[in-house]
Protein backbone atom coordinates (compact mmCIF):
# COMPACT_ATOMS: atom_id res chain seq x y z
CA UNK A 1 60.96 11.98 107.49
CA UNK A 2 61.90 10.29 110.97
CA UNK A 3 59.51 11.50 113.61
CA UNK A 4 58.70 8.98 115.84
CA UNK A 5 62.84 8.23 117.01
CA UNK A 6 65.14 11.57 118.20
CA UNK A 7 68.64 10.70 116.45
CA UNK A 8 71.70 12.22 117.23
CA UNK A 9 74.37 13.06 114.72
CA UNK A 10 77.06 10.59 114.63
CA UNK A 11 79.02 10.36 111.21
CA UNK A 12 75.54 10.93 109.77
CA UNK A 13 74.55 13.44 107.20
CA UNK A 14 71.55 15.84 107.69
CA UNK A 15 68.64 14.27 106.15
CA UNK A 16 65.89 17.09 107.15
CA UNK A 17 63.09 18.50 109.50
CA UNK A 18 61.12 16.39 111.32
CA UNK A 19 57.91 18.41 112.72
CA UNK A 20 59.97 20.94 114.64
CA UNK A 21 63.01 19.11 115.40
CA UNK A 22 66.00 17.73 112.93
CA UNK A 23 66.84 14.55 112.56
CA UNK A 24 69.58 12.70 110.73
CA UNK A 25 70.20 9.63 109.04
CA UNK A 26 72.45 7.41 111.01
CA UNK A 27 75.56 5.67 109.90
CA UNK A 28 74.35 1.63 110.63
CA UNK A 29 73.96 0.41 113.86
CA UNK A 30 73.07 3.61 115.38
CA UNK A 31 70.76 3.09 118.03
CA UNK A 32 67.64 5.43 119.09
CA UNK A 33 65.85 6.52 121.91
CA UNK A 34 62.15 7.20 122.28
CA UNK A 35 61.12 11.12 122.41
CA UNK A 36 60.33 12.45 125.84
CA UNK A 37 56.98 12.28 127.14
CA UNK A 38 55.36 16.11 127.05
CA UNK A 39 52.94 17.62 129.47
CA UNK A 40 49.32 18.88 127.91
CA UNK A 41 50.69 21.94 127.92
CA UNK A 42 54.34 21.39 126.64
CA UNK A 43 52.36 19.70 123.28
CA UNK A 44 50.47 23.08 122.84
CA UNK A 45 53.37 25.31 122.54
CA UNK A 46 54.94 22.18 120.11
CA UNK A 47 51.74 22.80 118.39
CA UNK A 48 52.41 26.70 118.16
CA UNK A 49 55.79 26.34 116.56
CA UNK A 50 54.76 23.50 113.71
CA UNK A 51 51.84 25.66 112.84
CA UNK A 52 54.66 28.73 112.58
CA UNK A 53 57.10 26.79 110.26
CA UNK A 54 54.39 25.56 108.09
CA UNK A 55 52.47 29.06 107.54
CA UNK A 56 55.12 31.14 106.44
CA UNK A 57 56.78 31.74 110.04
CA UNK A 58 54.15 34.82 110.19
CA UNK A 59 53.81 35.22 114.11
CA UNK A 60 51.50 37.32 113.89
CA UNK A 61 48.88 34.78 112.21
CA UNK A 62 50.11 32.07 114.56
CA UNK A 63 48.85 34.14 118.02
CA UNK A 64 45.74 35.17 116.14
CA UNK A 65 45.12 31.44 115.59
CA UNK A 66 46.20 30.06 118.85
CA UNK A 67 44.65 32.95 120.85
CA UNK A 68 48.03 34.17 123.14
CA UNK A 69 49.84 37.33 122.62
CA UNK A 70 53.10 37.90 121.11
CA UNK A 71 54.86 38.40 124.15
CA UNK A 72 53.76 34.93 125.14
CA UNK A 73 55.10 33.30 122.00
CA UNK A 74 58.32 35.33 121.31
CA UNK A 75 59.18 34.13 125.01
CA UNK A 76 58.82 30.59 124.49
CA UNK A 77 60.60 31.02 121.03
CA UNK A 78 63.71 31.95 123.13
CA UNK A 79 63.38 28.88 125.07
CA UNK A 80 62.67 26.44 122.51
CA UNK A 81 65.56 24.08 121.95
CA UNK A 82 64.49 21.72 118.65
CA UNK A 83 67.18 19.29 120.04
CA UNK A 84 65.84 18.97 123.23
CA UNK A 85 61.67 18.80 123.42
CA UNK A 86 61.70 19.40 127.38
CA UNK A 87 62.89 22.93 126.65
CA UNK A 88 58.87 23.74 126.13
CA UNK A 89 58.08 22.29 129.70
CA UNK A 90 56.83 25.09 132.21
CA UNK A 91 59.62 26.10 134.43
CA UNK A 92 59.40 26.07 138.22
CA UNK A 93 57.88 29.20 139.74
CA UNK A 94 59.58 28.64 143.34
CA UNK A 95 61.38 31.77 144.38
CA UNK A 96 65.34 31.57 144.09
CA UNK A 97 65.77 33.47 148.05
CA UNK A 98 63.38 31.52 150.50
CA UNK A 99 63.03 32.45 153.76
CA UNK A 100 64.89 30.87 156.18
CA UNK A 101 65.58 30.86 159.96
CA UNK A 102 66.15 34.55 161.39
CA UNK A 103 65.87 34.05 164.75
CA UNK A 104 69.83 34.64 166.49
CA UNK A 105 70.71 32.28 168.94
CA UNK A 106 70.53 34.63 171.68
CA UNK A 107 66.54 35.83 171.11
CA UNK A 108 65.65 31.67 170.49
CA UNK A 109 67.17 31.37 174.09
CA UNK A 110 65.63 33.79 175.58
CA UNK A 111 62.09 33.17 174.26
CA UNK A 112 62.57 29.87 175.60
CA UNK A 113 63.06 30.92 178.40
CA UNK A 114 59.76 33.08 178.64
CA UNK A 115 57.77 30.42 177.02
CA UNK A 116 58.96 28.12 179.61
CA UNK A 117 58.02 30.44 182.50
CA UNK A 118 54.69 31.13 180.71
CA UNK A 119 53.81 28.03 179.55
CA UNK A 120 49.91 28.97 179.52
CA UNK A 121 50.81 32.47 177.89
CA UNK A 122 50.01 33.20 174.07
CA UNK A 123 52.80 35.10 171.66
CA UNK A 124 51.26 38.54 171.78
CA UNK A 125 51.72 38.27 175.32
CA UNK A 126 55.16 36.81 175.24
CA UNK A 127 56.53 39.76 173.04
CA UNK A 128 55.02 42.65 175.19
CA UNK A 129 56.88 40.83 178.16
CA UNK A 130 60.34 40.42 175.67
CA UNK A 131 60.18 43.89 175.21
CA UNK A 132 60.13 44.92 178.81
CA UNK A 133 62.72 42.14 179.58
CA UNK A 134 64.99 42.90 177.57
CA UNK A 135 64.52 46.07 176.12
CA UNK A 136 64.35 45.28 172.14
CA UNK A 137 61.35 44.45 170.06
CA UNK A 138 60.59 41.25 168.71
CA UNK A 139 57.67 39.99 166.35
CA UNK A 140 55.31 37.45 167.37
CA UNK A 141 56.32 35.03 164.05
CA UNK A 142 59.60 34.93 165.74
CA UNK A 143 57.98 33.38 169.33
CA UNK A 144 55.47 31.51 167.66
CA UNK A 145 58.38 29.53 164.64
CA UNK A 146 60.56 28.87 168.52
CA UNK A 147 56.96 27.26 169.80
CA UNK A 148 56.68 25.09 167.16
CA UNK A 149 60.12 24.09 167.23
CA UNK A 150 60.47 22.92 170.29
CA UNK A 151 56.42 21.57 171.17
CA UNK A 152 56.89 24.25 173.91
CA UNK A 153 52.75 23.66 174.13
CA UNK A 154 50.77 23.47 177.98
CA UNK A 155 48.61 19.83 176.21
CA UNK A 156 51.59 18.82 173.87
CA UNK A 157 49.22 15.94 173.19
CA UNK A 158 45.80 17.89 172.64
CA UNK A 159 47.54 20.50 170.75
CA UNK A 160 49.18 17.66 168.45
CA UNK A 161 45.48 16.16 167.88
CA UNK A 162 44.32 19.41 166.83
CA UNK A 163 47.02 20.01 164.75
CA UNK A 164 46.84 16.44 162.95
CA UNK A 165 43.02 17.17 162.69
CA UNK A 166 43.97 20.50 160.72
CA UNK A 167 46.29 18.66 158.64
CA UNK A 168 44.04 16.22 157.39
CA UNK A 169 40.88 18.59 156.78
CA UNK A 170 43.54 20.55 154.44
CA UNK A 171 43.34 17.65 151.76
CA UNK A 172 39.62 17.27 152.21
CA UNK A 173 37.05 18.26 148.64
CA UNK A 174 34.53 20.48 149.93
CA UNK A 175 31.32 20.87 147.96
CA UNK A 176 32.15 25.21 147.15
CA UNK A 177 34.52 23.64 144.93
CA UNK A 178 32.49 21.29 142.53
CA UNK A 179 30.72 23.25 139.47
CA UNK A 180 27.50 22.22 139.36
CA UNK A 181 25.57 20.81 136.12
CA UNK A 182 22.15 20.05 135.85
CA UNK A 183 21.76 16.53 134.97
CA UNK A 184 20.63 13.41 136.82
CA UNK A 185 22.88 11.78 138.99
CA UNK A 186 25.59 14.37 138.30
CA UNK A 187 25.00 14.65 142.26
CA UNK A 188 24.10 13.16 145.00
CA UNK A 189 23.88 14.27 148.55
CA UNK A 190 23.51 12.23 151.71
CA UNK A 191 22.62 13.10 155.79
CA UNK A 192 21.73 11.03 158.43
CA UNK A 193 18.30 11.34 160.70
CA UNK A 194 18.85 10.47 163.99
CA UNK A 195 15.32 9.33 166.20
CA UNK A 196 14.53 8.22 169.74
CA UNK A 197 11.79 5.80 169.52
CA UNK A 198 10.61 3.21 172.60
CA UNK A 199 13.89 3.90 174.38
CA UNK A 200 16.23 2.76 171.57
CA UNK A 201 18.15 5.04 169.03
CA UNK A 202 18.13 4.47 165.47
CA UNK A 203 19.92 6.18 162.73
CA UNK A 204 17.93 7.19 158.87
CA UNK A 205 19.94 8.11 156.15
CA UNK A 206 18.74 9.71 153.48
CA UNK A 207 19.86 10.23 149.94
CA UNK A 208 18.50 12.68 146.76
CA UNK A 209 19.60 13.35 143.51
CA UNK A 210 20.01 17.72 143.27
CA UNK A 211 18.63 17.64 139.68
CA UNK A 212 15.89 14.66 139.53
CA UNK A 213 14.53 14.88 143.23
CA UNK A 214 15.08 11.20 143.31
CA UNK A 215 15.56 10.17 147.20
CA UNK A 216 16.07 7.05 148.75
CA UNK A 217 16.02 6.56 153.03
CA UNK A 218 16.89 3.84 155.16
CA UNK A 219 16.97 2.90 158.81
CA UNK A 220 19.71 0.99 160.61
CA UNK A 221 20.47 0.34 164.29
CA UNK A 222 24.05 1.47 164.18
CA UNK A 223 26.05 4.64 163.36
CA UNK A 224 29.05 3.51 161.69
CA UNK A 225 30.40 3.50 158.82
CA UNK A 226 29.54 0.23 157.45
CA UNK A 227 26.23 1.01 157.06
CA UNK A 228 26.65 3.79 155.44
CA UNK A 229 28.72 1.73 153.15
CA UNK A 230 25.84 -0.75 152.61
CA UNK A 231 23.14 2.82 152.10
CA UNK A 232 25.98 3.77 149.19
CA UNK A 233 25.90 0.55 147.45
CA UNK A 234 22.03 0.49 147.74
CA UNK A 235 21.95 3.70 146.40
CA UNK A 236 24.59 3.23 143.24
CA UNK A 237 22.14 -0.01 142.40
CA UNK A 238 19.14 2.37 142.78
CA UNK A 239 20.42 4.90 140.18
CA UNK A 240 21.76 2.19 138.20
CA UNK A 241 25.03 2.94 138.39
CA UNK A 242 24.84 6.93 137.54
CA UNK A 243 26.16 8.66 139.86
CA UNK A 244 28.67 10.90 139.27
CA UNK A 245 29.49 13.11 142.59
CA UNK A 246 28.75 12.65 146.57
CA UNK A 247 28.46 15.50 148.91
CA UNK A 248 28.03 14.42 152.56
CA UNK A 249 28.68 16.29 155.69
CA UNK A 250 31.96 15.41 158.05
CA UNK A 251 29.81 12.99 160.21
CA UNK A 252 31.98 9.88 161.25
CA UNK A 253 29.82 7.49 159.50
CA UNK A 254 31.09 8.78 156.21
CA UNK A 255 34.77 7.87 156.78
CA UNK A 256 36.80 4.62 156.98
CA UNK A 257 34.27 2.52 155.37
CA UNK A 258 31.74 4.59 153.48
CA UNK A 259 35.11 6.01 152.13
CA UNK A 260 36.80 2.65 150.89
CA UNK A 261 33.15 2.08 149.01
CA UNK A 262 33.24 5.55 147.15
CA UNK A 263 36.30 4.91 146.21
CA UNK A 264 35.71 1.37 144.85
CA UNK A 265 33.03 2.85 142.67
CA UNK A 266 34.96 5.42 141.96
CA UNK A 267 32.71 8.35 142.78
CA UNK A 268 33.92 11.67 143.72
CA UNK A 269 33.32 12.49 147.80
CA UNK A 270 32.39 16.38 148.71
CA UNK A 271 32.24 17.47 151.81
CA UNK A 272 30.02 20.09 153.21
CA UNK A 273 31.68 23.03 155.36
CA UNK A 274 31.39 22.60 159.21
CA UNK A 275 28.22 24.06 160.82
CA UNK A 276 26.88 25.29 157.40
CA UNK A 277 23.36 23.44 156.64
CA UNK A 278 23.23 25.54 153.32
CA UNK A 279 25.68 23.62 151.69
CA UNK A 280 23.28 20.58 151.53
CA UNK A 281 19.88 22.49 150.89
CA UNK A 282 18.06 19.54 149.12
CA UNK A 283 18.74 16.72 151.31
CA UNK A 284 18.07 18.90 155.04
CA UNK A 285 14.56 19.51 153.13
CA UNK A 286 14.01 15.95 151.76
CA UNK A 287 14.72 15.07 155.65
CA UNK A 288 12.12 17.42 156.67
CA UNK A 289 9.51 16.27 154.06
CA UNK A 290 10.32 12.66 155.48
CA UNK A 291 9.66 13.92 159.21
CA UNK A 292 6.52 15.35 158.34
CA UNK A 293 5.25 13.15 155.78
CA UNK A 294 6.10 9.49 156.59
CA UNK A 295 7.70 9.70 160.61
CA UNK A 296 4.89 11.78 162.14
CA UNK A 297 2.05 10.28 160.41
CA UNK A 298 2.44 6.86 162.90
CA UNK A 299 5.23 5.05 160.67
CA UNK A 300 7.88 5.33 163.15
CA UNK A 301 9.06 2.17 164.71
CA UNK A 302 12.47 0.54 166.24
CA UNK A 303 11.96 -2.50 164.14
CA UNK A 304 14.44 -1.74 161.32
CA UNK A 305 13.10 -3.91 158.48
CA UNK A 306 9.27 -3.11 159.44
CA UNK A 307 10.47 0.80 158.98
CA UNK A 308 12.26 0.07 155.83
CA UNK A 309 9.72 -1.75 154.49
CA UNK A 310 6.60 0.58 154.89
CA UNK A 311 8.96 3.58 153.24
CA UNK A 312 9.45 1.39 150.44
CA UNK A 313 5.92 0.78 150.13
CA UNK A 314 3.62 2.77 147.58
CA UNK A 315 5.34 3.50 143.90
CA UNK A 316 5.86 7.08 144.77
CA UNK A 317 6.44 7.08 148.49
CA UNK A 318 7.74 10.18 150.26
CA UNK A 319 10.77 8.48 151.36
CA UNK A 320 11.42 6.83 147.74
CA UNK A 321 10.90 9.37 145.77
CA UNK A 322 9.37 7.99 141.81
CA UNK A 323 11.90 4.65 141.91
């Protein structure tokens, strides 16, 4: 039985069943070609129809055992080619009509018009004033897809910004999305203190496990995002390299840098929702323990390495956590 090599018949004979697909023996010199790579999902539904031809072809006992219904398995039956392996691949789901462009030539020039005349003017406002222009109706989609065609905006270059801004917070992992497991290190969230001391500004940031409690704080004189870099690497040696997940807020010192590092330790980055404290629970009251327990009771100081090395300090320091 030839399973590993899909053989088409040339002058062959039929030599038998392979798994789910025939193959035959080739006349000499016959060459092969490798099967085609299946999705996770595609090998299932192979599984489905071996376990079918070797119990009897019962499929009713094959749905029981594979848990689907047999709707769900008569369907696939219909599309399942033995010859060709891809026939089990999950079709696309995009609609065969799209939507397209339904705006006439005459109503895209006279919404320019209006737009132009109204620069400052928003598209619910534009289509009252279309209908009393011209005497027809028009939907606000149609003024707003004639906006965006033509940058027919008052800032083209603010509204451009904003729009890039959008685009990239689209692709951004926020922290509703991660399941959470209770284990050590499965994640870790991180802030940043910000202090006025002796007329200089200096930046803490703080890290905590959500399971263990473990916390870790240092201060730097900068904001970027170098040093937030150097606080991630600090705190990957601290855990000994456990750490599964981040969850940070959308502060600018973790980007650009801080980024490059979680991804060269390959730890997952969550982000925290705008303006929504909640999301980060432990580490806003890990920063508040530190305020109350360490900053106000006289250890505050500009000097960087003099601050970092009293919250080292004792074994179990507030700022340390049991490290």
């Amino acid at each position: 039985m030839i399973s590993s090599k899909r053989l088409h018949r040339r002058d062959g004979k039929r030599y038998g069943t392979a798994m789910t697909y025939h193959t035959f023996l080739p006349s000499a010199g016959l060459l092969t070609r490798p099967l085609p790579v299946l999705s996770k999902s595609a090998r299932m539904r192979l599984q489905w129809f071996d376990w079918y031809r070797t119990h009897g072809e019962n499929a009713s006992l094959t749905c029981r055992h594979f848990g689907i219904s047999r709707e769900t398995f008569y369907e696939w039956q219909r599309r399942y080619d033995p010859y060709r392996l891809a026939s089990l691949e999950a079709r696309s789901r995009r609609p065969t009509h799209t939507r397209h462009w339904e705006i006439s030539r005459i109503e895209e020039f006279r919404i320019l018009h209006l737009r132009r005349s109204h620069l400052r003017w928003g598209k619910m406002k534009l289509m009252v004033l279309y209908g009393q222009e011209y005497g027809v109706p028009i939907s606000s989609w149609k003024i707003q897809r004639v906006i965006e065609k033509y940058a027919l905006y008052f800032h083209p270059s603010k509204t451009a910004k904003l729009r890039q801004k959008r685009k990239l917070n689209q692709g951004k992992k926020r922290i509703t999305e991660l399941r959470k497991e209770q284990r050590t290190g499965f994640l870790v969230a991180l802030d940043t203190i910000v202090r006025y001391w002796a007329g200089t500004k200096r930046y803490i940031l703080t890290g905590i496990d959500t399971h263990s409690k473990i916390a870790f704080a240092r201060m730097y004189s900068g904001h970027g995002s170098g040093n937030a870099a150097d606080f991630l690497r600090r705190l990957h040696y601290l855990f000994n390299g456990k750490i599964e997940n981040l969850q940070t807020d959308n502060g600018s010192e973790f980007a650009r840098h801080f980024a490059e590092a979680a991804q060269a330790l390959r730890l997952p980055h969550y982000l925290s929702r705008p303006k929504t404290p909640t999301d980060n629970p432990f580490d806003e009251r890990f920063n508040r323990t530190l305020d109350e327990e360490f900053i106000q009771m006289g250890n505050m100081t500009s000097d960087c390495e003099a601050f970092n090395r009293k919250c080292r300090g004792p074994r179990y320091s507030p700022c340390s956590g049991p490290i």
